[in-house]
C-alpha atoms as a PDB file:
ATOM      1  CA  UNK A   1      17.048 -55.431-112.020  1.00  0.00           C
ATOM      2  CA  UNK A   2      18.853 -57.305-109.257  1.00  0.00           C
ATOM      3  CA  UNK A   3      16.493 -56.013-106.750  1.00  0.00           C
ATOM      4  CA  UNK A   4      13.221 -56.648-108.684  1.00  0.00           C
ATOM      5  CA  UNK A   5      14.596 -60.599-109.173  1.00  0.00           C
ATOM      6  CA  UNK A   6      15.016 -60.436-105.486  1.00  0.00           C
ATOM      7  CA  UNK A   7      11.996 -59.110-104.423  1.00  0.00           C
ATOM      8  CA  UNK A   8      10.625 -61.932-107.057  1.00  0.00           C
ATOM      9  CA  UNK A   9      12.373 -64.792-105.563  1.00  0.00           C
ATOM     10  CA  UNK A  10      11.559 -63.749-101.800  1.00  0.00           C
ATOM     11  CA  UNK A  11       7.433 -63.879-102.879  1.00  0.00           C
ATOM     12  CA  UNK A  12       8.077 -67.120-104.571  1.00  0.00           C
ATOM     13  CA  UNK A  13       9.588 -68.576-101.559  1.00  0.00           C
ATOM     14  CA  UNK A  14       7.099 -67.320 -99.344  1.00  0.00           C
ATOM     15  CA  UNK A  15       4.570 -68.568-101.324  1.00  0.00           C
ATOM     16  CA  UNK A  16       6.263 -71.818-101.663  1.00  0.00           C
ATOM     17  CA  UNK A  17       6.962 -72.327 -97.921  1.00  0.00           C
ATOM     18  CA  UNK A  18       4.395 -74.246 -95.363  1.00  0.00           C
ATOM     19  CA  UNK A  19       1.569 -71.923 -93.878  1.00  0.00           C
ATOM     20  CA  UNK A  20       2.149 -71.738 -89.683  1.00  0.00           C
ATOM     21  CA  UNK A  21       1.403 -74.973 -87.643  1.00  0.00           C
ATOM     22  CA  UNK A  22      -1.652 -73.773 -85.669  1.00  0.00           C
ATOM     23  CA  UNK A  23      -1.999 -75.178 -81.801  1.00  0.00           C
ATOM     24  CA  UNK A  24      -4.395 -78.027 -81.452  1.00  0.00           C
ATOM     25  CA  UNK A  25      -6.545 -77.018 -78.978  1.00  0.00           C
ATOM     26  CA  UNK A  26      -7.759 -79.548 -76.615  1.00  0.00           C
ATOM     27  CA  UNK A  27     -11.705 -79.850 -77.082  1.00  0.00           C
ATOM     28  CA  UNK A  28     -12.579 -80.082 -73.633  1.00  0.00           C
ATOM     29  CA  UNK A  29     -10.106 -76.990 -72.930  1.00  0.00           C
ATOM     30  CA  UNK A  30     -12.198 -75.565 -76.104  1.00  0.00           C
ATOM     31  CA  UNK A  31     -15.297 -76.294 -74.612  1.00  0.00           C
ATOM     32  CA  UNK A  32     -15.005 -74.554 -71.054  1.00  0.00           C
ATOM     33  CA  UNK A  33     -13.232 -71.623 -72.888  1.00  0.00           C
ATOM     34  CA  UNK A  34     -16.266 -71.301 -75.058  1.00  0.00           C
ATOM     35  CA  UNK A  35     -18.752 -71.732 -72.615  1.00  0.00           C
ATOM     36  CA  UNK A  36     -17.236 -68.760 -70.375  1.00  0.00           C
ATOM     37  CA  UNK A  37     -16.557 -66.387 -73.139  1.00  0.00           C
ATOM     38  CA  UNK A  38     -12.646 -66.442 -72.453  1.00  0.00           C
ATOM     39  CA  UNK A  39     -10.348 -64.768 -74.362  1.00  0.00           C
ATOM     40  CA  UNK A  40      -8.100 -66.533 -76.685  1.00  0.00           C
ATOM     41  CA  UNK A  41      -5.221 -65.635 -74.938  1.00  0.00           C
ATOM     42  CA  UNK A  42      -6.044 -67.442 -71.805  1.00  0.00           C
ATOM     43  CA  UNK A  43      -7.048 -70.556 -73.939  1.00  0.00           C
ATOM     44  CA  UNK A  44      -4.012 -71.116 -75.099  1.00  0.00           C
ATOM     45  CA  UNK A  45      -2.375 -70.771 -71.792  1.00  0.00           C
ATOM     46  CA  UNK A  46      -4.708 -73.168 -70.072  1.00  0.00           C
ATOM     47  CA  UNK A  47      -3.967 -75.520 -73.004  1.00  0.00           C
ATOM     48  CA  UNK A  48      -0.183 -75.627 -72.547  1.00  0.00           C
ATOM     49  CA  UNK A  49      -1.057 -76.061 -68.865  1.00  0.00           C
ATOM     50  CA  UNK A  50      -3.107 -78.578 -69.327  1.00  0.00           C
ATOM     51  CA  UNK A  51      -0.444 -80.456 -70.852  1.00  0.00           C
ATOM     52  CA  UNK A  52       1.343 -81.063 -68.328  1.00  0.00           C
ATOM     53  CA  UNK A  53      -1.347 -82.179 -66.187  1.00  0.00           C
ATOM     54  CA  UNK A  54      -2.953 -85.602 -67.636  1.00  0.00           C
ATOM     55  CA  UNK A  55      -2.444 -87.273 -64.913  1.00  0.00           C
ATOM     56  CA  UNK A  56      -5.014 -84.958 -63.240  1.00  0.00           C
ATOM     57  CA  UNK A  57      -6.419 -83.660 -66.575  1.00  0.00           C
ATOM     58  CA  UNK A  58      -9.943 -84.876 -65.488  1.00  0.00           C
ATOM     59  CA  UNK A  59     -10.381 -83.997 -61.968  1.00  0.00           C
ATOM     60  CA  UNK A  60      -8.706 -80.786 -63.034  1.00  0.00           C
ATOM     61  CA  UNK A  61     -11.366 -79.786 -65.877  1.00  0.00           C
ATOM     62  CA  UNK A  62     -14.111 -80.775 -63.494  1.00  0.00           C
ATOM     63  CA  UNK A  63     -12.858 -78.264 -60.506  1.00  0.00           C
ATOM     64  CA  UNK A  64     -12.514 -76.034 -63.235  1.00  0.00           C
ATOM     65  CA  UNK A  65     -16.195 -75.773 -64.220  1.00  0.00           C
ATOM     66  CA  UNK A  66     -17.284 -76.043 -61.011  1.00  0.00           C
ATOM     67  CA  UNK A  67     -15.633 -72.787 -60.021  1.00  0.00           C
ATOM     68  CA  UNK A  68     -16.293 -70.837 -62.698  1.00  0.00           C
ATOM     69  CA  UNK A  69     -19.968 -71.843 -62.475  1.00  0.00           C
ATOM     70  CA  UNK A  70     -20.142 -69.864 -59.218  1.00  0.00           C
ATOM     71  CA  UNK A  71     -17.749 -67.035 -60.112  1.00  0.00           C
ATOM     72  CA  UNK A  72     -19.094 -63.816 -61.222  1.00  0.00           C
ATOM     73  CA  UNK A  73     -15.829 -63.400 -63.035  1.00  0.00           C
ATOM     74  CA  UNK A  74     -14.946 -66.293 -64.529  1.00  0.00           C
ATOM     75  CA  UNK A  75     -12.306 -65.295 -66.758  1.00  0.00           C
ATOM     76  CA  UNK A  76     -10.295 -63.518 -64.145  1.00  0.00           C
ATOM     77  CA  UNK A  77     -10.703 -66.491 -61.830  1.00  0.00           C
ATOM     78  CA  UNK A  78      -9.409 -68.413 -64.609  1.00  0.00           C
ATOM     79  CA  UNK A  79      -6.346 -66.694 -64.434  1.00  0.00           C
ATOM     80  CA  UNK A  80      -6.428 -67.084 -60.768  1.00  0.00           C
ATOM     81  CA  UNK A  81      -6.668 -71.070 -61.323  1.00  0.00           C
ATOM     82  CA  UNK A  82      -4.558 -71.258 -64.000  1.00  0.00           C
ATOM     83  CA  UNK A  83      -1.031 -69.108 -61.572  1.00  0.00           C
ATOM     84  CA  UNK A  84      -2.193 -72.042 -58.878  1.00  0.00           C
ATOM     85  CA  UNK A  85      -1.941 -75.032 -61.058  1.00  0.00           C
ATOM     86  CA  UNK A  86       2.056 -73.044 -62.024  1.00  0.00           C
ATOM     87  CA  UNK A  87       2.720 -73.061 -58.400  1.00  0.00           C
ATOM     88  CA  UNK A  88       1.624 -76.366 -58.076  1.00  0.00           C
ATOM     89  CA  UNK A  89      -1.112 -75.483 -55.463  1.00  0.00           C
ATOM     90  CA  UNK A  90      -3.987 -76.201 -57.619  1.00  0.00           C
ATOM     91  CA  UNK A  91      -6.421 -79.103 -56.143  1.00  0.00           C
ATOM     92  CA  UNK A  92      -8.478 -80.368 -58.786  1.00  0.00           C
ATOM     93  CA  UNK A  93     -11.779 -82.175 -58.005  1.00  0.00           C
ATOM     94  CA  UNK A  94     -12.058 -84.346 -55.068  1.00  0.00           C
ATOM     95  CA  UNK A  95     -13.972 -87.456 -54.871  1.00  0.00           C
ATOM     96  CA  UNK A  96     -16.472 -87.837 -51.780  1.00  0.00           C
ATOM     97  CA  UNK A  97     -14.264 -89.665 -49.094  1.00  0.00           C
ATOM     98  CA  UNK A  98     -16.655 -91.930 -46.220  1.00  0.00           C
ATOM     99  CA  UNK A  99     -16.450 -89.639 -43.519  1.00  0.00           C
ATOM    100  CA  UNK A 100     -17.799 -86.337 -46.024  1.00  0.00           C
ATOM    101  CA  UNK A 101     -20.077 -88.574 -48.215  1.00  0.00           C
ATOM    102  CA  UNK A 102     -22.045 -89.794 -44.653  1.00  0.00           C
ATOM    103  CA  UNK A 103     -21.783 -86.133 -43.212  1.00  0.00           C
ATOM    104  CA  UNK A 104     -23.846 -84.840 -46.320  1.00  0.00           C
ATOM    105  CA  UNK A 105     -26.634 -87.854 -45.902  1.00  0.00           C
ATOM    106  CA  UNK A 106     -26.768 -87.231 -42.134  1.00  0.00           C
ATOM    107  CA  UNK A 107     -27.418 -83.461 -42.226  1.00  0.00           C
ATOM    108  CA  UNK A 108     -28.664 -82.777 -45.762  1.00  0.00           C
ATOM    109  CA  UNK A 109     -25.500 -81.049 -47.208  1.00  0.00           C
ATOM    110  CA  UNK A 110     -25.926 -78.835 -50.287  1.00  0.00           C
ATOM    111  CA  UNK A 111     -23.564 -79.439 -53.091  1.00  0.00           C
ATOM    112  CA  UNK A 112     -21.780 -75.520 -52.135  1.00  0.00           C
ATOM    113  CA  UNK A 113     -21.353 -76.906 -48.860  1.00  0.00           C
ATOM    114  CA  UNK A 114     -19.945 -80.478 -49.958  1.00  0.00           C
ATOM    115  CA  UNK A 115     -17.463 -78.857 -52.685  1.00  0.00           C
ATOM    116  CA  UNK A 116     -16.070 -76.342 -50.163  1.00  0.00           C
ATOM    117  CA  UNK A 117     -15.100 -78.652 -47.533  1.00  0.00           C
ATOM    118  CA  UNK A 118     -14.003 -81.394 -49.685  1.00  0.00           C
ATOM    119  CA  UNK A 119     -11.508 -78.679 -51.373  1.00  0.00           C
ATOM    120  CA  UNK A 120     -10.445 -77.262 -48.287  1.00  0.00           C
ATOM    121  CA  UNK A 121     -10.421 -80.893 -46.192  1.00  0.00           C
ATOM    122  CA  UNK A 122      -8.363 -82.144 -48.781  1.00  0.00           C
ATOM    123  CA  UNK A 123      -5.196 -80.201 -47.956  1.00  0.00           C
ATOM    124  CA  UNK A 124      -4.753 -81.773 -44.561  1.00  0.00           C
ATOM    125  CA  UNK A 125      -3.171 -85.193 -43.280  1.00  0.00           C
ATOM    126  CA  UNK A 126      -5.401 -87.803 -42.591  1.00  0.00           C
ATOM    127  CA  UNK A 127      -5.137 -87.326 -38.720  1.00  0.00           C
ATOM    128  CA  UNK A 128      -5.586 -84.231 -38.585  1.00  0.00           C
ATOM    129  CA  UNK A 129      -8.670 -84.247 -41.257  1.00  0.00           C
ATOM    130  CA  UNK A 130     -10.077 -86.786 -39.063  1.00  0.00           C
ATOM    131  CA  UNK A 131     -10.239 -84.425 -36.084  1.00  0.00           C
ATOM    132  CA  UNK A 132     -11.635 -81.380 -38.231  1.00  0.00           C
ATOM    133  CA  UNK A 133     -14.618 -84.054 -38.967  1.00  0.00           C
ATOM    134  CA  UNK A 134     -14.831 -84.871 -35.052  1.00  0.00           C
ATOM    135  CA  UNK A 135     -15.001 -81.435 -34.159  1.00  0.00           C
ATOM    136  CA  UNK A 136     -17.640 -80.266 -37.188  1.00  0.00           C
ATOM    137  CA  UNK A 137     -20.017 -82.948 -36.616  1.00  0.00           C
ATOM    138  CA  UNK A 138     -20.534 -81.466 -32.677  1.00  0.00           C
ATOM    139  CA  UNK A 139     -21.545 -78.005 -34.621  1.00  0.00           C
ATOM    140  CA  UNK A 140     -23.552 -79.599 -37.238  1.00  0.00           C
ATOM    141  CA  UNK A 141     -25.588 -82.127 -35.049  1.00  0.00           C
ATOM    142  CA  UNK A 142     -26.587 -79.078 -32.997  1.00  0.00           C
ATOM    143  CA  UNK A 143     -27.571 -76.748 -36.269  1.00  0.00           C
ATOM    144  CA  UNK A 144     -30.899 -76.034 -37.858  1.00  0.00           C
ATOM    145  CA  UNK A 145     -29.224 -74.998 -41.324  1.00  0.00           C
ATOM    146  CA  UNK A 146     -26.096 -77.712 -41.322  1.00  0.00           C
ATOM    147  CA  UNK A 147     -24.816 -75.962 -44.788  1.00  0.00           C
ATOM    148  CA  UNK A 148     -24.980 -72.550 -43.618  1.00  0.00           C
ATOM    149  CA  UNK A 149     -22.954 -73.582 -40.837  1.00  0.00           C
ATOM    150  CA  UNK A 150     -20.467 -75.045 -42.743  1.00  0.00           C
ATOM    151  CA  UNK A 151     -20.320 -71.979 -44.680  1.00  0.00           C
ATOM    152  CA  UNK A 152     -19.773 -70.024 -41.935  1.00  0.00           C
ATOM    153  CA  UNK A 153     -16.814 -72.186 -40.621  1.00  0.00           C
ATOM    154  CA  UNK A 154     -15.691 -72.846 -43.659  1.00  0.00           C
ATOM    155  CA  UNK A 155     -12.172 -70.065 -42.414  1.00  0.00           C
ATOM    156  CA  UNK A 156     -11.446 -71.444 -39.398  1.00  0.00           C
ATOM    157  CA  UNK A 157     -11.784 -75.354 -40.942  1.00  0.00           C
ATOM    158  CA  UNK A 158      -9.009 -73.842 -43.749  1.00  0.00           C
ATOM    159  CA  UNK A 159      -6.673 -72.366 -41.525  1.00  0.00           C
ATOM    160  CA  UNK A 160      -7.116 -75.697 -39.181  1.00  0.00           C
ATOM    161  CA  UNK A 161      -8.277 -73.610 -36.177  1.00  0.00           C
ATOM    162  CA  UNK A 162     -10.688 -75.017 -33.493  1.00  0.00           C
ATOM    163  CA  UNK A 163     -14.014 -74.046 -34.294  1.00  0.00           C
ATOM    164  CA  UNK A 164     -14.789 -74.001 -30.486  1.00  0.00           C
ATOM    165  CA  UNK A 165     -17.209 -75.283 -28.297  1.00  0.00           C
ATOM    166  CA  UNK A 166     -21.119 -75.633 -30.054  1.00  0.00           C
ATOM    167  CA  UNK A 167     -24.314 -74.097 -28.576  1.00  0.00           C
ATOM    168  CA  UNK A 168     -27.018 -76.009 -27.273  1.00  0.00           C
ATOM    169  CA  UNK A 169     -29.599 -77.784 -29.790  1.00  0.00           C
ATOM    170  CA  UNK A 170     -31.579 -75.669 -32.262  1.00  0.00           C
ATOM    171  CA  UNK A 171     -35.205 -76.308 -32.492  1.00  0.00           C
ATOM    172  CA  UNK A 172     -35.284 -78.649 -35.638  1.00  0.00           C
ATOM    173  CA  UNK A 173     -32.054 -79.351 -35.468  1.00  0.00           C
ATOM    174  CA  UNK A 174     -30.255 -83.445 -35.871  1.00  0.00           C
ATOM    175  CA  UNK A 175     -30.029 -83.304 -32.318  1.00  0.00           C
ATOM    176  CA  UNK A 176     -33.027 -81.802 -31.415  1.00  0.00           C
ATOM    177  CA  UNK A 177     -34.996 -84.229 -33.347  1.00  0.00           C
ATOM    178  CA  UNK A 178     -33.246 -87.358 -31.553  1.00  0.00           C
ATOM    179  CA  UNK A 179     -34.042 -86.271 -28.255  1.00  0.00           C
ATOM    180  CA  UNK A 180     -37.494 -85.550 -28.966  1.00  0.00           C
ATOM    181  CA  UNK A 181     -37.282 -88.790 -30.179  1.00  0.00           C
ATOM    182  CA  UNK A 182     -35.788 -91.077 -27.540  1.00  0.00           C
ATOM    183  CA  UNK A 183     -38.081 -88.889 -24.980  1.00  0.00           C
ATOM    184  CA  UNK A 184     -41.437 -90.071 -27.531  1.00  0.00           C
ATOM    185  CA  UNK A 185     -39.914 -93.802 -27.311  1.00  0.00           C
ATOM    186  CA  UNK A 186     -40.010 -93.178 -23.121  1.00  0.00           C
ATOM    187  CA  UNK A 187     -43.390 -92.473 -23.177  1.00  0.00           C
ATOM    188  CA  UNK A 188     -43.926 -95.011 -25.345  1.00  0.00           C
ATOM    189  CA  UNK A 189     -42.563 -97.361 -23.384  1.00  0.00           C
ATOM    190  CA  UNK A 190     -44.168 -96.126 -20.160  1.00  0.00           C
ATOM    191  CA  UNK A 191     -47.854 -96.280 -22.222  1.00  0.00           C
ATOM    192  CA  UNK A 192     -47.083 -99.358 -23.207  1.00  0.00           C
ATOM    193  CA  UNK A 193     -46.131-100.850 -19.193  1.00  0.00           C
ATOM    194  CA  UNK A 194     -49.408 -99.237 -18.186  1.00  0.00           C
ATOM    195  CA  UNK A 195     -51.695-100.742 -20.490  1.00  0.00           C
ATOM    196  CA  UNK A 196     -49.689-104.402 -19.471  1.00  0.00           C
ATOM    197  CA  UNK A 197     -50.523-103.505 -15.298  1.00  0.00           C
ATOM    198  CA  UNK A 198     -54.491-102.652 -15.915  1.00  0.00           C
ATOM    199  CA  UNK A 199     -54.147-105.647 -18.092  1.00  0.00           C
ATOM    200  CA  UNK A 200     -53.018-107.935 -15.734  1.00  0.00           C
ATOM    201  CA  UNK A 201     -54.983-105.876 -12.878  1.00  0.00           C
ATOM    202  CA  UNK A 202     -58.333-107.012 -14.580  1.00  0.00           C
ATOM    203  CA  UNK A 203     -56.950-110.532 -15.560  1.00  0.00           C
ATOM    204  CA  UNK A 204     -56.611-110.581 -11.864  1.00  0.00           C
ATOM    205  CA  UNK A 205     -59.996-109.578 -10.849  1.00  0.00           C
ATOM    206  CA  UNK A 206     -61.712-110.984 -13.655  1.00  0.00           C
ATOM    207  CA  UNK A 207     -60.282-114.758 -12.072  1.00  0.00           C
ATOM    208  CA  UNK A 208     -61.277-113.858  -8.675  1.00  0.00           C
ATOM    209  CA  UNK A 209     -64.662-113.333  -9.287  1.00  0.00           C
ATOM    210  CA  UNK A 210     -64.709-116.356 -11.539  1.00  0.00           C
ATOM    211  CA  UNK A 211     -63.185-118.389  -8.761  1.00  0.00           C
ATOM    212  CA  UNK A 212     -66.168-117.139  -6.038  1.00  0.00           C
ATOM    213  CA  UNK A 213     -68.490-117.228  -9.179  1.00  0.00           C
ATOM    214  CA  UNK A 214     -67.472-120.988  -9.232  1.00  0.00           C
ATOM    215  CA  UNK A 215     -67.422-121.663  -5.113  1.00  0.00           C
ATOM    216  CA  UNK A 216     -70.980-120.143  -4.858  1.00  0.00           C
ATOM    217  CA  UNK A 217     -72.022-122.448  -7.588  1.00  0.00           C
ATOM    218  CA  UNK A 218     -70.788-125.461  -6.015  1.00  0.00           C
ATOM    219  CA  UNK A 219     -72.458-124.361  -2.448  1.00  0.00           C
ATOM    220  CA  UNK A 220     -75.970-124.014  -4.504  1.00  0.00           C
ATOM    221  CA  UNK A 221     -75.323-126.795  -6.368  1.00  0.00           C
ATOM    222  CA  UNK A 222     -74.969-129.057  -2.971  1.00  0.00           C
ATOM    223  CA  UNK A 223     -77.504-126.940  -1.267  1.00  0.00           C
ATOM    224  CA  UNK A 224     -80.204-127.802  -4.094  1.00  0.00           C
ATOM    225  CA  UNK A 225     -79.142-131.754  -4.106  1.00  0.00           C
ATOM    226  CA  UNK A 226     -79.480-131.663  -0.277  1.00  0.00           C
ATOM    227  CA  UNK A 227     -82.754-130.339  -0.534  1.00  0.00           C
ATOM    228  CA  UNK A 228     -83.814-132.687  -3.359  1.00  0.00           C
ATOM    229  CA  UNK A 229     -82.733-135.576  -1.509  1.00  0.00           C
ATOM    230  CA  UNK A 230     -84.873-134.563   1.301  1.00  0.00           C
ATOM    231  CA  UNK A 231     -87.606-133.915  -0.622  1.00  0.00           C
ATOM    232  CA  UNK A 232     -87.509-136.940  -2.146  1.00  0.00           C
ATOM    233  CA  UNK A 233     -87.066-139.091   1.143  1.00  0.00           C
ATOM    234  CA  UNK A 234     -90.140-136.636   2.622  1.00  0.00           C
ATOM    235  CA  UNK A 235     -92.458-137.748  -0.712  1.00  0.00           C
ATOM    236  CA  UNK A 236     -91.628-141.326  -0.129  1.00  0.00           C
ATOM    237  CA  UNK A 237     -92.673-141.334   3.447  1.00  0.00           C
ATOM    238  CA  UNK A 238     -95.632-140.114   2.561  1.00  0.00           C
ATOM    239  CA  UNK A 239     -96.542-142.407  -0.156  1.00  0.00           C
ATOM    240  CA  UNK A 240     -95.956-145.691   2.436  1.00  0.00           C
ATOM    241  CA  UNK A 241     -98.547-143.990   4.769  1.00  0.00           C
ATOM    242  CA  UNK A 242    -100.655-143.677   2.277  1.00  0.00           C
ATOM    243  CA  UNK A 243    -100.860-147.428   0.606  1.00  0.00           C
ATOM    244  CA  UNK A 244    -103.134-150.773   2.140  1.00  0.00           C
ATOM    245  CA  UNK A 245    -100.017-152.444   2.987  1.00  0.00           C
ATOM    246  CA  UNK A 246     -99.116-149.447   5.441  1.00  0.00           C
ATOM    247  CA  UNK A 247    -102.613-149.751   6.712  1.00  0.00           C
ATOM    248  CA  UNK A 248    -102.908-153.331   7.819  1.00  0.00           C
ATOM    249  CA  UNK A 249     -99.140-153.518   9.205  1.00  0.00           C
ATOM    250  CA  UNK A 250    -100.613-150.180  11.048  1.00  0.00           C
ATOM    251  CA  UNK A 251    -104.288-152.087  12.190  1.00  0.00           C
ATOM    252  CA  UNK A 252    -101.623-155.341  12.967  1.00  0.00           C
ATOM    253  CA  UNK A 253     -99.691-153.526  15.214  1.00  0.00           C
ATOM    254  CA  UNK A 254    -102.620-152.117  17.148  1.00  0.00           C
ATOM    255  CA  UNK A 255    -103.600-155.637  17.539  1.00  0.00           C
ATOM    256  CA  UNK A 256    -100.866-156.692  19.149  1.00  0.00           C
ATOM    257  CA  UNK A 257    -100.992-153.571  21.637  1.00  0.00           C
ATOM    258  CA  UNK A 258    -104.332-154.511  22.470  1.00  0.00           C
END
């Protein structure tokens, strides 16, 4: 009897007691869990994580997706993520700094490319990040596929090697295309100084030969009033032979003689 009032008074206090608080899940820790078919294990692990992060919570969530987009195993990279953010070596996303947000425009960057180096570029000092940017520009400017090359140097820029010395311009390439460029403006140029001498050749010519055009004008011009003026004074000579008055002075004179 004791035992069956027992038994009776345990299921009425279990009954009676509050059902387990169940852990609030934060919906955008919901969300990438859903969307990546992780197991509810790991949710609840990134959620207590993620706890302790708000100052970061954003940038965090955002490198978080971006990863996982690209990972063929996104719930074991998860894990991967979530033992770096514990050891405090986690980098969450990055915004664009000047230097990386004008090396994208200039060669064309993809967004692979861009993420990579801003992750990795982010881990050193500002010095020394500004001489990894000195020293990937002089391989980039030189490259016909600037994101593959990044890629491809993407090690040595994370260990903070040199990335040694560039080859010469690829056909197509930044550089390439300025000094085809600069030699176009040249001829340009040169065109342009040739057209300006023949110009100024036949300017010169075309003046000389309106200057003799001009003297010969004035020597015909004189030559014809000379000759008019003769003619004329020739004409009038005539006339006075020819009139009464010229006759009698004429018949006058003979007069005299005689």
């Amino acid at each position: 009897l004791s035992s069956g009032l027992l038994n009776n008074a345990a299921v009425a206090a279990a009954k009676a007691a509050p059902p387990p608080l169940q852990q609030t899940i934060d919906p955008d820790v919901q969300e990438l869990c859903d969307h990546f078919h992780i197991e509810d294990r790991h949710v609840h692990r990134l959620n207590e994580i993620m706890k302790g992060r708000q100052e970061t919570f954003e940038e965090d969530m955002l490198k978080l997706w971006e990863k996982l987009e690209d990972a063929r195993e996104p719930a074991g990279l998860l894990v991967v993520k979530m033992r770096e953010m514990e050891e405090g070596t986690f980098i969450g996303k990055q915004k664009a700094d000047k230097e990386l947000a004008s090396m994208v425009k200039k060669y064309g960057l993809d967004t692979m490319a861009e993420n990579r180096l801003s992750d990795i570029l982010a881990r050193f000092e500002p010095q020394k990040k500004a001489e990894m940017y000195q020293e990937l520009e002089r391989h980039l400017e030189v490259s016909n596929r600037p994101s593959a090359m990044v890629m491809m140097l993407l090690r040595k820029i994370s260990e903070g090697a040199s990335l040694g010395r560039p080859g010469p311009p690829a056909p197509g390439s930044y550089l390439d295309r300025k000094q085809r460029e600069r030699a176009e403006a040249k001829d340009k140029d040169r065109d342009r100084a040739a057209t300006a001498a023949t110009a100024t050749e036949t300017t010169g010519t075309a003046a000389t030969a309106t200057k003799t055009k001009t003297k010969m004008t004035a020597v015909a011009a004189v030559t014809a009033t000379g000759t008019e003026t003769g003619a004329r004074d020739h004409a009038r000579a005539e006339a006075a032979v020819e009139t009464p008055e010229a006759w009698g002075s004429c018949s006058g004179q003979r007069g005299a003689f005689s």
